[in-house]
N, C-alpha and C. Protein backbone atom coordinates (compact mmCIF):
# COMPACT_ATOMS: atom_id res chain seq x y z
N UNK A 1 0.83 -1.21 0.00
CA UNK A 1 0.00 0.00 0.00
C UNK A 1 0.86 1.26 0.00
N UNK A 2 0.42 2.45 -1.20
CA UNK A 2 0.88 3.08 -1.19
C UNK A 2 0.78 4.44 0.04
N UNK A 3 1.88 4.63 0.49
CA UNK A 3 1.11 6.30 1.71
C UNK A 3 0.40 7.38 0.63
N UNK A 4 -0.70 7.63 1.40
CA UNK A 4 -1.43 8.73 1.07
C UNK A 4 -0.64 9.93 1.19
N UNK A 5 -0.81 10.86 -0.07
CA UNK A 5 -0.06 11.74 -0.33
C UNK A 5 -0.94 12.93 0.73
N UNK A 6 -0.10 14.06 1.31
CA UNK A 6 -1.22 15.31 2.28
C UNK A 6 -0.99 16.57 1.54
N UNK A 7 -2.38 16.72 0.92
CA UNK A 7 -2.32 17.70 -0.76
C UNK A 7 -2.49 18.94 0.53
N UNK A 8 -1.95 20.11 0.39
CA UNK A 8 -2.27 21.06 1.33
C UNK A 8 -3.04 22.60 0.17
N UNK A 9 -4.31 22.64 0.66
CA UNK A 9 -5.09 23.96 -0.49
C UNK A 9 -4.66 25.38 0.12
N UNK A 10 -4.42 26.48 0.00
CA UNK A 10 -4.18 27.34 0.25
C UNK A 10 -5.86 28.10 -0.31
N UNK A 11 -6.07 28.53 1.20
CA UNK A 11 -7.57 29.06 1.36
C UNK A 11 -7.88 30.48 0.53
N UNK A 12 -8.26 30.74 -0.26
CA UNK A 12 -7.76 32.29 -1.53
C UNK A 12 -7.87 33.59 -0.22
N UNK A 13 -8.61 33.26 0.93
CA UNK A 13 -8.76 34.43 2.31
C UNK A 13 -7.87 33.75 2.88
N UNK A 14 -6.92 33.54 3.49
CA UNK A 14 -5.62 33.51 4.21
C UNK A 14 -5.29 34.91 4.41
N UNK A 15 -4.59 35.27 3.22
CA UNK A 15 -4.22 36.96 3.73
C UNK A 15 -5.04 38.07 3.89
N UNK A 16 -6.67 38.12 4.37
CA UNK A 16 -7.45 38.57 4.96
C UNK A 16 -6.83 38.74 6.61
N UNK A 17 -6.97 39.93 6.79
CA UNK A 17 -7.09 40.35 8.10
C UNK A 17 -8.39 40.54 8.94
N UNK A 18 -8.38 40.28 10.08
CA UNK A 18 -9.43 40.41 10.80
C UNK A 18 -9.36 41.69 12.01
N UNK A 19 -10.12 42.19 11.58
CA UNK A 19 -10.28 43.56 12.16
C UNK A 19 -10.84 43.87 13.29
N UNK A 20 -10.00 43.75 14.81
CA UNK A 20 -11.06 43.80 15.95
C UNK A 20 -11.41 44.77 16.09
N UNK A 21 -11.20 46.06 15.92
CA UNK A 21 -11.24 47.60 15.98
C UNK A 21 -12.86 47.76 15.05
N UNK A 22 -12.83 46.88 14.06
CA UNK A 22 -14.34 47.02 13.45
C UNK A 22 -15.14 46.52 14.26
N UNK A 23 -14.57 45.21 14.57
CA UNK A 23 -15.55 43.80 15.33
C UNK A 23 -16.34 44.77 16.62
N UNK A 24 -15.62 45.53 16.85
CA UNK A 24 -15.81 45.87 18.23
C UNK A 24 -17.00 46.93 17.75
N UNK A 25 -16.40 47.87 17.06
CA UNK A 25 -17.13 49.40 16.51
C UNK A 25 -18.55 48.57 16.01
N UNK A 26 -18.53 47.20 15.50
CA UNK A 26 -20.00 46.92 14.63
C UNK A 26 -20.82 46.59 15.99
N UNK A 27 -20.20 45.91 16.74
CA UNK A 27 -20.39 45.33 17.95
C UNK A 27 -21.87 46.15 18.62
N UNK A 28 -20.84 47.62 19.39
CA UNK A 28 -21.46 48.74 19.43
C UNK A 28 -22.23 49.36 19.00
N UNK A 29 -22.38 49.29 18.06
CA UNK A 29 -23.58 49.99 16.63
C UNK A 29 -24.31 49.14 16.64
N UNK A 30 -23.69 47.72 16.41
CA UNK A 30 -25.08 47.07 16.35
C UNK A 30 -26.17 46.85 17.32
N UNK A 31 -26.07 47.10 18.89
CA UNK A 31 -26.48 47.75 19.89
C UNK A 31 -27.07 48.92 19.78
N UNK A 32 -26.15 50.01 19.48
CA UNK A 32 -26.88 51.14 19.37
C UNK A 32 -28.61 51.05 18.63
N UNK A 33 -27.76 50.70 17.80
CA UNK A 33 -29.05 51.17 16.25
C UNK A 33 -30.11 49.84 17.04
N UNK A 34 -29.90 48.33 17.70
CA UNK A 34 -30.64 47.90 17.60
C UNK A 34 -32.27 48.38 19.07
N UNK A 35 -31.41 49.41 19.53
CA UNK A 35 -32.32 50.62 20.64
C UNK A 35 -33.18 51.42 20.05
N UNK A 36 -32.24 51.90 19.16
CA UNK A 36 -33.30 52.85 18.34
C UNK A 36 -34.45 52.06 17.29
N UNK A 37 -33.88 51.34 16.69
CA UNK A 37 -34.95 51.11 16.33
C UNK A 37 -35.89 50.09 16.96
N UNK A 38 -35.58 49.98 17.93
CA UNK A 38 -36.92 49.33 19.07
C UNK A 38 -37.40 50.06 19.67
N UNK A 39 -36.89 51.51 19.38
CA UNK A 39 -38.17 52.42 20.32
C UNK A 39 -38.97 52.58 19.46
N UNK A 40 -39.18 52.46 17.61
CA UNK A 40 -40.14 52.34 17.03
C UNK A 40 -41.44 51.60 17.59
N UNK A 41 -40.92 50.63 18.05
CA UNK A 41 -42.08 49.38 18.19
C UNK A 41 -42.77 49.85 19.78
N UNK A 42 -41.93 50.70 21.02
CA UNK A 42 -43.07 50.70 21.87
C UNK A 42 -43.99 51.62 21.96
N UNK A 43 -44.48 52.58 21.13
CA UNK A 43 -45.47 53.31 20.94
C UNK A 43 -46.28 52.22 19.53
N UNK A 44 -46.04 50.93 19.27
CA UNK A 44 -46.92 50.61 18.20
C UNK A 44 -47.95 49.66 18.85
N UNK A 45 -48.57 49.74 20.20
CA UNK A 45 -49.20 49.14 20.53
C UNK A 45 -50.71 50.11 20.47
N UNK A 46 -50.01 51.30 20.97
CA UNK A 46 -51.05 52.47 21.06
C UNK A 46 -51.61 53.30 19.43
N UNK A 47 -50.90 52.58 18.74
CA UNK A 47 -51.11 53.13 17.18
C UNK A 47 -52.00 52.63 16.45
N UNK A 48 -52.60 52.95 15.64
CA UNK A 48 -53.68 52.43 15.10
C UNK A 48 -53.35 51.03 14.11
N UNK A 49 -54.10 50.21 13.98
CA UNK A 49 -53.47 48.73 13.15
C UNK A 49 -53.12 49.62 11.97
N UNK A 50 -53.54 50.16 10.87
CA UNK A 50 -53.07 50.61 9.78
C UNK A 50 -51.44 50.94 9.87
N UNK A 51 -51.85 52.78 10.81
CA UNK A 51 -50.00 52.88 10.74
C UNK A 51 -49.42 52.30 11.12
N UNK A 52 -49.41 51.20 11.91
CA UNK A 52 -48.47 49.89 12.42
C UNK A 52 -47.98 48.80 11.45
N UNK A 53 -48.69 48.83 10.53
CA UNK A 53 -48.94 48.05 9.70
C UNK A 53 -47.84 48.67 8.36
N UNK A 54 -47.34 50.00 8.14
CA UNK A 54 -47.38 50.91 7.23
C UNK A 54 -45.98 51.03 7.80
N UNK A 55 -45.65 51.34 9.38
CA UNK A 55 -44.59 51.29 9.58
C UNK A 55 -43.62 49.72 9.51
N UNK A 56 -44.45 48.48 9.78
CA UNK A 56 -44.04 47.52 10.00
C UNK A 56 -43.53 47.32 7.88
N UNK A 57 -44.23 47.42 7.27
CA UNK A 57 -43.59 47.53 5.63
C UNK A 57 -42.56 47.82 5.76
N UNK A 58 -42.44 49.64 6.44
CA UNK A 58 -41.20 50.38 6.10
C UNK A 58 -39.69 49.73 6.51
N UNK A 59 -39.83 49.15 7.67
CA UNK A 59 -39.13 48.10 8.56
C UNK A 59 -38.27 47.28 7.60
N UNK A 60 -39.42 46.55 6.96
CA UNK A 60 -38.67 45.31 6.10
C UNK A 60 -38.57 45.81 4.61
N UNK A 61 -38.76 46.84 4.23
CA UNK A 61 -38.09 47.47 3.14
C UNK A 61 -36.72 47.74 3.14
N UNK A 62 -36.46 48.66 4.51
CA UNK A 62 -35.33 49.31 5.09
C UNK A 62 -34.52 47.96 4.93
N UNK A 63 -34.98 46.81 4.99
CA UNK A 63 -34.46 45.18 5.45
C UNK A 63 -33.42 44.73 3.97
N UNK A 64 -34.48 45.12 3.14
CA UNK A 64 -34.40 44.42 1.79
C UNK A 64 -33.54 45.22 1.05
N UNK A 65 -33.24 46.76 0.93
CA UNK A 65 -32.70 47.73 0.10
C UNK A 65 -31.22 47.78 0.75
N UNK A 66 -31.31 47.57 2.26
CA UNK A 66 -29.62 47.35 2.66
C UNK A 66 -29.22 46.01 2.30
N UNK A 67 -29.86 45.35 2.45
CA UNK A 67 -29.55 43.79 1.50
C UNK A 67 -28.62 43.48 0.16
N UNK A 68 -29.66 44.54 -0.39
CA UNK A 68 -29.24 44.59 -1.83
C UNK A 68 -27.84 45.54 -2.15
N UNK A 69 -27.91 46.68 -1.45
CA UNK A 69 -26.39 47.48 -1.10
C UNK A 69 -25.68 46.53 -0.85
N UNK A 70 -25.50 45.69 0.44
CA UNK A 70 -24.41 44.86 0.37
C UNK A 70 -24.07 43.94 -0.66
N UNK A 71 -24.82 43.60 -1.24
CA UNK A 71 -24.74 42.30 -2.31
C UNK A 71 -24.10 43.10 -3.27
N UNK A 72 -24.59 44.26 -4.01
CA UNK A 72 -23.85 45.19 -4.58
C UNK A 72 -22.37 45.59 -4.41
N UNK A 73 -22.23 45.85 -3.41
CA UNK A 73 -20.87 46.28 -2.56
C UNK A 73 -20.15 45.12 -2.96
N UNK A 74 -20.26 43.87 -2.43
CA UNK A 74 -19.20 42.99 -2.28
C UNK A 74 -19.16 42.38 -4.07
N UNK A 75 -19.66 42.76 -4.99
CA UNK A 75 -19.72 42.39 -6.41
C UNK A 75 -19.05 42.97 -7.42
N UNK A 76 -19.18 44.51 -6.61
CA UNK A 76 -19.00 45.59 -7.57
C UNK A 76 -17.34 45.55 -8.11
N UNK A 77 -17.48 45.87 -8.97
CA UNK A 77 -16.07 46.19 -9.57
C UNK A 77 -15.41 47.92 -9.73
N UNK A 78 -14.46 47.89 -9.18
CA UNK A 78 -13.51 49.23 -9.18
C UNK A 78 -13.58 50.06 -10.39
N UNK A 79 -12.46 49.61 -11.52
CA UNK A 79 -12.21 50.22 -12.31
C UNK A 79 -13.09 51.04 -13.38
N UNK A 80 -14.61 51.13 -13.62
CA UNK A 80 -15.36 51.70 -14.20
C UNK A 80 -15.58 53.43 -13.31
N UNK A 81 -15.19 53.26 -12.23
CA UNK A 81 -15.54 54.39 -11.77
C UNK A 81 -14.09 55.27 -11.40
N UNK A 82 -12.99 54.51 -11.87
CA UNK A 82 -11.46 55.54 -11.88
C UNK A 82 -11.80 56.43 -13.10
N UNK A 83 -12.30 56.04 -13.85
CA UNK A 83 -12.76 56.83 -15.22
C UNK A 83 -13.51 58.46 -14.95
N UNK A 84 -14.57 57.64 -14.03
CA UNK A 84 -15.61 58.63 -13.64
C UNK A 84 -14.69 59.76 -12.69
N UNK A 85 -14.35 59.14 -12.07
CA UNK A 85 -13.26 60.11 -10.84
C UNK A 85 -12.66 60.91 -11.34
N UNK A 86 -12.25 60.77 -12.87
CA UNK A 86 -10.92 61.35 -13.75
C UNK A 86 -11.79 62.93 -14.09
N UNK A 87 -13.30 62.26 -14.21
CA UNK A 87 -13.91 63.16 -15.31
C UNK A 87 -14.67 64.31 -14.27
N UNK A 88 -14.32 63.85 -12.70
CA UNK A 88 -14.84 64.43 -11.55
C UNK A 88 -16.42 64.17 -11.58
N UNK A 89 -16.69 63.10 -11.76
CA UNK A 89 -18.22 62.98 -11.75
C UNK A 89 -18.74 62.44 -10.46
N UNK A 90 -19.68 63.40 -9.60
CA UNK A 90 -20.04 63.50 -8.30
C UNK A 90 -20.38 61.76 -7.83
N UNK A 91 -20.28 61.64 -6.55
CA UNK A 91 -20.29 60.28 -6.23
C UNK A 91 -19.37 59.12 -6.49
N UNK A 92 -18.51 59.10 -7.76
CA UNK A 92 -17.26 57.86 -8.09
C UNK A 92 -16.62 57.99 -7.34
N UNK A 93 -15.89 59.02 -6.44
CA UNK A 93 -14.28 58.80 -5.65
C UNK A 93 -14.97 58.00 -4.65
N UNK A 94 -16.39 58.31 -3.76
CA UNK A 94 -17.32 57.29 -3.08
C UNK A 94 -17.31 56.25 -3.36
N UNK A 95 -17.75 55.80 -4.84
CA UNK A 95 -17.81 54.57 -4.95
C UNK A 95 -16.87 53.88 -4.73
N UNK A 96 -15.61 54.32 -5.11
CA UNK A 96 -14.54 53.55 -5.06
C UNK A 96 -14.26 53.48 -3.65
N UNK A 97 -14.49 54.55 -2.79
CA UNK A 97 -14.12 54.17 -1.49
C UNK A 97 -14.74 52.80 -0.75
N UNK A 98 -15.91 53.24 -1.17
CA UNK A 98 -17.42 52.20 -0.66
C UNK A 98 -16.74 50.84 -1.18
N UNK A 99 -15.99 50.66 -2.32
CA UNK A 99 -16.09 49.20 -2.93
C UNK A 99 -14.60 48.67 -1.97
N UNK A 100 -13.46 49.54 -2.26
CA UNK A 100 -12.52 49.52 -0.82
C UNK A 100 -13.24 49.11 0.29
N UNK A 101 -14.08 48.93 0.82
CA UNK A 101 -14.53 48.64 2.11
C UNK A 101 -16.03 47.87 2.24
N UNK A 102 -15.58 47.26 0.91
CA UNK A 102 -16.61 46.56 0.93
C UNK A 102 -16.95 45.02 1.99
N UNK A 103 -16.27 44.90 2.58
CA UNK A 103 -15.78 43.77 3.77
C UNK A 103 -16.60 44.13 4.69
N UNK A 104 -16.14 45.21 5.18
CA UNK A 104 -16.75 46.29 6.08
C UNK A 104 -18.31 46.83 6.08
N UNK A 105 -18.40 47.44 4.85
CA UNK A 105 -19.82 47.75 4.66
C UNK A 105 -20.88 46.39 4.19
N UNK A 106 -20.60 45.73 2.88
CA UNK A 106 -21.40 44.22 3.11
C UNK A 106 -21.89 44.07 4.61
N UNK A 107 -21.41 44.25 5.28
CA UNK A 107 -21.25 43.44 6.94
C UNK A 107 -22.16 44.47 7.75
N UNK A 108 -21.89 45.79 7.15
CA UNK A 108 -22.89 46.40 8.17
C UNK A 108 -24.34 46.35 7.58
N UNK A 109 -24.29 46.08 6.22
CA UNK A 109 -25.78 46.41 5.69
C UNK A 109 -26.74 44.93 5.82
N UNK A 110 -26.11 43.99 5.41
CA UNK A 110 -26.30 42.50 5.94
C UNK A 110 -26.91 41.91 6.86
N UNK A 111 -25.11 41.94 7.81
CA UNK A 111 -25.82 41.47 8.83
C UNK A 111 -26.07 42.35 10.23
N UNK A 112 -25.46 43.69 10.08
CA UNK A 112 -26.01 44.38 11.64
C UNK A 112 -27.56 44.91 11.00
N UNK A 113 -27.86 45.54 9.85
CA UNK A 113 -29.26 46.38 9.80
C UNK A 113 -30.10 44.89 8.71
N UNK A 114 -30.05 43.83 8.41
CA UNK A 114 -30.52 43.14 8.09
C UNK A 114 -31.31 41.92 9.39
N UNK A 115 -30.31 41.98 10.16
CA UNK A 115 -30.64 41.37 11.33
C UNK A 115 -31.39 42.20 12.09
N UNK A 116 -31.19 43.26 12.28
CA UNK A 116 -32.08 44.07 13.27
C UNK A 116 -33.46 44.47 12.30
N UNK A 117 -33.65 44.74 11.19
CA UNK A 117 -34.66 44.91 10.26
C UNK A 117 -35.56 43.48 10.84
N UNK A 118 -34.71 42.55 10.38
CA UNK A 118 -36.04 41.21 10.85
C UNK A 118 -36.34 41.21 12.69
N UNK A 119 -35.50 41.84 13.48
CA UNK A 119 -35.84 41.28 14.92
C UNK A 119 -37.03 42.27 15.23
N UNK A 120 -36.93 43.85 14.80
CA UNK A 120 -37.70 44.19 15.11
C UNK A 120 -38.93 43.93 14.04
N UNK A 121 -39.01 43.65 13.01
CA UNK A 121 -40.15 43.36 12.10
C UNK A 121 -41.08 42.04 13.25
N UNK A 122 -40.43 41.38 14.00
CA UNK A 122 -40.80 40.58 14.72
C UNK A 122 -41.57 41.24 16.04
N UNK A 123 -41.02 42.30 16.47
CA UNK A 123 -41.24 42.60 17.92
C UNK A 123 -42.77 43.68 16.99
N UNK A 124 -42.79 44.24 15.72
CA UNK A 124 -44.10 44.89 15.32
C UNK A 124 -45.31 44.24 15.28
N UNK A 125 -44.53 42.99 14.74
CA UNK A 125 -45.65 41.99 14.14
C UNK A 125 -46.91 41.74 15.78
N UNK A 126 -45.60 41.32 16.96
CA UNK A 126 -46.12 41.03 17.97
C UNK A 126 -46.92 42.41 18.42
N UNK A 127 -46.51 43.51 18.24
CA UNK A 127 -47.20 44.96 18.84
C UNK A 127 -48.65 44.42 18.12
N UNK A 128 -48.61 44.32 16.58
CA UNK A 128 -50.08 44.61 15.65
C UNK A 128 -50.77 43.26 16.38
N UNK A 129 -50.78 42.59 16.39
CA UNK A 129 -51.77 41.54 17.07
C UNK A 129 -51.85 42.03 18.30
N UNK A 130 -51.11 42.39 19.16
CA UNK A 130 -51.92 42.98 20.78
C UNK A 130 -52.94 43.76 20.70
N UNK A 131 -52.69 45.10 19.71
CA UNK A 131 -53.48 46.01 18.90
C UNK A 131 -54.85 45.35 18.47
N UNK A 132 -54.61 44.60 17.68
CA UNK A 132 -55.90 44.29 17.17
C UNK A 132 -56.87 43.26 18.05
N UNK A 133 -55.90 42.24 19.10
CA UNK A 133 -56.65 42.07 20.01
C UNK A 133 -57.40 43.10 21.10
N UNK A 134 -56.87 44.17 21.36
CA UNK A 134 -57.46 45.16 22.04
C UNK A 134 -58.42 45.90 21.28
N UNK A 135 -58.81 45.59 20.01
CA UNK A 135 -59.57 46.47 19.39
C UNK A 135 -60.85 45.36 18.95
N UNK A 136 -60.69 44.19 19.67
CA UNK A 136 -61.91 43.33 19.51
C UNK A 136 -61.93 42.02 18.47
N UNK A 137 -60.38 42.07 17.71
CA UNK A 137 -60.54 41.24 16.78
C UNK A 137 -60.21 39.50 17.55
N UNK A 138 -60.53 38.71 16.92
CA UNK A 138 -60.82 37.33 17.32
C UNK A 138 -60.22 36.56 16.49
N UNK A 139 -59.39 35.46 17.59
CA UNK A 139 -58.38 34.55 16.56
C UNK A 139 -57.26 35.05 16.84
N UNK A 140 -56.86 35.91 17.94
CA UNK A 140 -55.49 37.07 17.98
C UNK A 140 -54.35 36.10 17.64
N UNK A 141 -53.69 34.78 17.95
CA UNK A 141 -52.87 33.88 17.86
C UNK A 141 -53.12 33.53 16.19
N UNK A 142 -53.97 33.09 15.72
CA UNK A 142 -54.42 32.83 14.26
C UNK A 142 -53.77 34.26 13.50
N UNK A 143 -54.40 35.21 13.63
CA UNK A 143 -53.58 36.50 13.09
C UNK A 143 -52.22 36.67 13.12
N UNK A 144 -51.61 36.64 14.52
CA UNK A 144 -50.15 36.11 14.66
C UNK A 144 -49.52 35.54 13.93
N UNK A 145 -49.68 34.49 13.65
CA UNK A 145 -49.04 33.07 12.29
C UNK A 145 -49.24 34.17 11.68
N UNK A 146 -50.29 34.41 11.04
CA UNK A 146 -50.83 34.74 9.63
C UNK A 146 -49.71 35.84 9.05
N UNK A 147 -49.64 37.13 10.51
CA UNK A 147 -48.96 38.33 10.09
C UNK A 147 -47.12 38.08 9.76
N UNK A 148 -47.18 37.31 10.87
CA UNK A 148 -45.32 37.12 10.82
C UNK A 148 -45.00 36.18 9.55
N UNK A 149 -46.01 35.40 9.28
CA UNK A 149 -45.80 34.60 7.96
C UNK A 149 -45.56 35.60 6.60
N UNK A 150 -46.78 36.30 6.55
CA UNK A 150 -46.51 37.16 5.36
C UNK A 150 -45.55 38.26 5.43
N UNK A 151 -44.93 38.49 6.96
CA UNK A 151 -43.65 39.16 6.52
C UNK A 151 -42.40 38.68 6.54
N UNK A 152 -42.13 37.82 7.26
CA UNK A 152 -41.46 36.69 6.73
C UNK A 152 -40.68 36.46 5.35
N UNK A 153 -42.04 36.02 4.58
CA UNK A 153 -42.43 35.66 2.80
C UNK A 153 -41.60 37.49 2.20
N UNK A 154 -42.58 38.00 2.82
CA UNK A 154 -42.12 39.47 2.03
C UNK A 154 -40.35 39.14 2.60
N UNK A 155 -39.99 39.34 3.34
CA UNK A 155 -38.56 39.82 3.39
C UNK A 155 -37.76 38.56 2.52
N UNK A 156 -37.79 37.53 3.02
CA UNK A 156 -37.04 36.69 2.24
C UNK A 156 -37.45 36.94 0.58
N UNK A 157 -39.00 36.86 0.34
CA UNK A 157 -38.64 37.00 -1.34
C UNK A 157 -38.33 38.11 -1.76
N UNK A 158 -38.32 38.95 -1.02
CA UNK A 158 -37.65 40.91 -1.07
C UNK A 158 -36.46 40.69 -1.51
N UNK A 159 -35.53 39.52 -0.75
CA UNK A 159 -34.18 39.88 -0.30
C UNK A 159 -33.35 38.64 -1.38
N UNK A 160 -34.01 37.73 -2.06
CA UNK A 160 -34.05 36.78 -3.08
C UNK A 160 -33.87 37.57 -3.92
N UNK A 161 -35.26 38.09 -4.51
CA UNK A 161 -35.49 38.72 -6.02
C UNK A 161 -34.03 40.16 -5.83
N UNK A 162 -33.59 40.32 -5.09
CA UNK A 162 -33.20 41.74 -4.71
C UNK A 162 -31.72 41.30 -4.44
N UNK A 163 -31.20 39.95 -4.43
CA UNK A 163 -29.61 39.69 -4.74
C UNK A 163 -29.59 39.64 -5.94
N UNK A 164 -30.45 38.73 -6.69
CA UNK A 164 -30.75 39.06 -8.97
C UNK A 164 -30.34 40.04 -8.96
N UNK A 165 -30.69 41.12 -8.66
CA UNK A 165 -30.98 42.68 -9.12
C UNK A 165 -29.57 43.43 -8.80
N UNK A 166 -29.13 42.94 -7.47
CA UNK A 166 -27.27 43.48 -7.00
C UNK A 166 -26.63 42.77 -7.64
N UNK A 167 -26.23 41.76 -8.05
CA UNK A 167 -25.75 40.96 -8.67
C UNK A 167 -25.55 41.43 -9.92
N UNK A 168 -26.66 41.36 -11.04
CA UNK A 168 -26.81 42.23 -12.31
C UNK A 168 -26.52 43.87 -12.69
N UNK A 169 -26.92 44.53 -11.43
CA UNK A 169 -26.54 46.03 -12.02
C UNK A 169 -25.78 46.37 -10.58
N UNK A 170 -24.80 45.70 -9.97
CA UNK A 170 -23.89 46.48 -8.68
C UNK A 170 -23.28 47.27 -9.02
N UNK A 171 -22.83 47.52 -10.29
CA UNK A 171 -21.90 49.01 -9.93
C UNK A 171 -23.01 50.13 -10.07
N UNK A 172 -24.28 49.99 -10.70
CA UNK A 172 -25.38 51.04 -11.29
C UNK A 172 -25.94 51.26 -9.46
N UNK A 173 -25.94 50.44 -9.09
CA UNK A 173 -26.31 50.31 -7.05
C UNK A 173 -25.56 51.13 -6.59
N UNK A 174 -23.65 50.65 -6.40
CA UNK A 174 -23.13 51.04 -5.88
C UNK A 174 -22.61 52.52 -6.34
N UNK A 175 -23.20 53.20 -7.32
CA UNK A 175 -22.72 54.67 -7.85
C UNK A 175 -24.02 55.67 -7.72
N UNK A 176 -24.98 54.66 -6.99
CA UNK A 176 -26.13 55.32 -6.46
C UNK A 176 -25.67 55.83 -4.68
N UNK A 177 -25.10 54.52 -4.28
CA UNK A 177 -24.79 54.62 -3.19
C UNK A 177 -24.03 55.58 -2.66
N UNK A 178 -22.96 55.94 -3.83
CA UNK A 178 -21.84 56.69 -4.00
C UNK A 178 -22.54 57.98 -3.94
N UNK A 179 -23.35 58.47 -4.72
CA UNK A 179 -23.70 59.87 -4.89
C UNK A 179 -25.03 59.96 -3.65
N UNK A 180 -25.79 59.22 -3.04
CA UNK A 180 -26.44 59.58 -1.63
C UNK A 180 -24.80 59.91 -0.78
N UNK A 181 -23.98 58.99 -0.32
CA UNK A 181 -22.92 59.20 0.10
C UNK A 181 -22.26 61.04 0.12
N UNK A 182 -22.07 61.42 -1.07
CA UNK A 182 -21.51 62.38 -2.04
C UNK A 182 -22.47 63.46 -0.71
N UNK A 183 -23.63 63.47 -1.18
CA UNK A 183 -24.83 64.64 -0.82
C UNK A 183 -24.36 64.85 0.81
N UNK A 184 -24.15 63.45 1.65
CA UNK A 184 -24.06 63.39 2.77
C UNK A 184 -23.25 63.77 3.42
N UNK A 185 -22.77 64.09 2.55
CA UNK A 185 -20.80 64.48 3.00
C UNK A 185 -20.81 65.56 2.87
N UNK A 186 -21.60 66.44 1.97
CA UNK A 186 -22.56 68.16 1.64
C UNK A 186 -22.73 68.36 2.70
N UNK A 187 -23.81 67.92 2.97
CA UNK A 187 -24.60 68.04 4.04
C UNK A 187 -23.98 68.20 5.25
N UNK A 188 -23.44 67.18 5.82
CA UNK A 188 -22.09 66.81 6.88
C UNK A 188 -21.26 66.60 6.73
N UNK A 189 -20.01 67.86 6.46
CA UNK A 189 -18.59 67.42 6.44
C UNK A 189 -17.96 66.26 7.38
N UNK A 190 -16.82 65.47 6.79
CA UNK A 190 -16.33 64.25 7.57
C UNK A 190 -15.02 64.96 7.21
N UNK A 191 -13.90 64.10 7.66
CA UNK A 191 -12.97 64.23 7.17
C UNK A 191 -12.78 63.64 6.15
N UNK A 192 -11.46 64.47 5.39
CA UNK A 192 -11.54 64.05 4.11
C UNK A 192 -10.98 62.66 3.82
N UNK A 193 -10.08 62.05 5.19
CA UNK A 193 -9.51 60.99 4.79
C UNK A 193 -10.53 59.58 4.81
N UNK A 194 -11.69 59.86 5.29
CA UNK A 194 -12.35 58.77 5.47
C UNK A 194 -13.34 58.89 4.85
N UNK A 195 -13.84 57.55 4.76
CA UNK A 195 -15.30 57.64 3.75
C UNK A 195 -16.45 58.64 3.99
């Protein structure tokens, strides 16, 4: 018998660094933001089923469109927008930053505001059935299933049909992203060295 030969693969992320200084900063944020947007949900008991209902959409929209940014982000390709940069066209030096850090941002749009999009879409769902049990409706547990099911369905097929769509036009995403970015930076100077 011959010895088995030990084939060794070299993993193509090996020379990936891992960033605790982010780990930590997403850490934090992802805390933060996941406060704020749970103070949405404790005034949605006292709200009428409609706007609860209207805000609970907005929730898992917010869910699905950072979804698709990240999928964008981590796809996109650089060099179409050194062109744009050359020609000073508002938003490209963004993009390119944005696609530089695309590790980073993928990660925040994903999984810190993708995850918190569904926890609280969960904690609404539960507000609108207390609601509508207090307002006389019958079956409140039956409604329950019913509501978290169909948002559920909405976010996942939101967030399905809506990787197609990053996938196919990410740099047309990410030079959108770039020029909201652009305005924001108008709006609120940063420093110049950072995104």
């Amino acid at each position: 018998m011959s010895k088995r030969q030990k084939i060794k693969v070299k993993s193509a992320g090996q020379n990936v660094k891992v960033s605790y200084k982010w780990t930590t900063f997403i850490t934090i944020g992802a805390f933060l933001l996941s406060v704020i947007f749970s103070t949405a949900t404790l005034g949605a008991e006292s709200m009428g089923v409609l706007s609860a209902i209207m805000m609970l959409l907005a929730i898992v929209l917010v869910g699905i469109v950072f979804d698709i940014i990240g999928v964008a982000v981590s796809t996109a390709s650089e060099p179409p927008f050194h062109a744009m940069a050359a020609k000073r066209i508002s938003g490209a030096k963004e993009s390119i930053a944005i696609i530089r850090h695309a590790q980073q941002i993928s990660s925040f749009c994903n999984d810190v505001i993708g995850d918190i999009a569904g926890i609280v879409s969960g904690a609404m769902t539960a507000a609108i059935v207390v609601n509508m049990a207090k307002s006389g409706a019958d079956n409140a547990t039956v409604w329950n299933l019913v509501i978290a099911g169909l948002v559920a369905a909405v976010m996942i097929g939101g967030k399905a049909a809506g990787k197609g769509l990053a996938m196919t036009h990410n740099n047309t995403i990410v030079f959108a992203t770039g020029k909201a970015w652009h305005l924001v930076k108008k709006i609120f100077p940063f420093n110049k060295k950072k995104l």
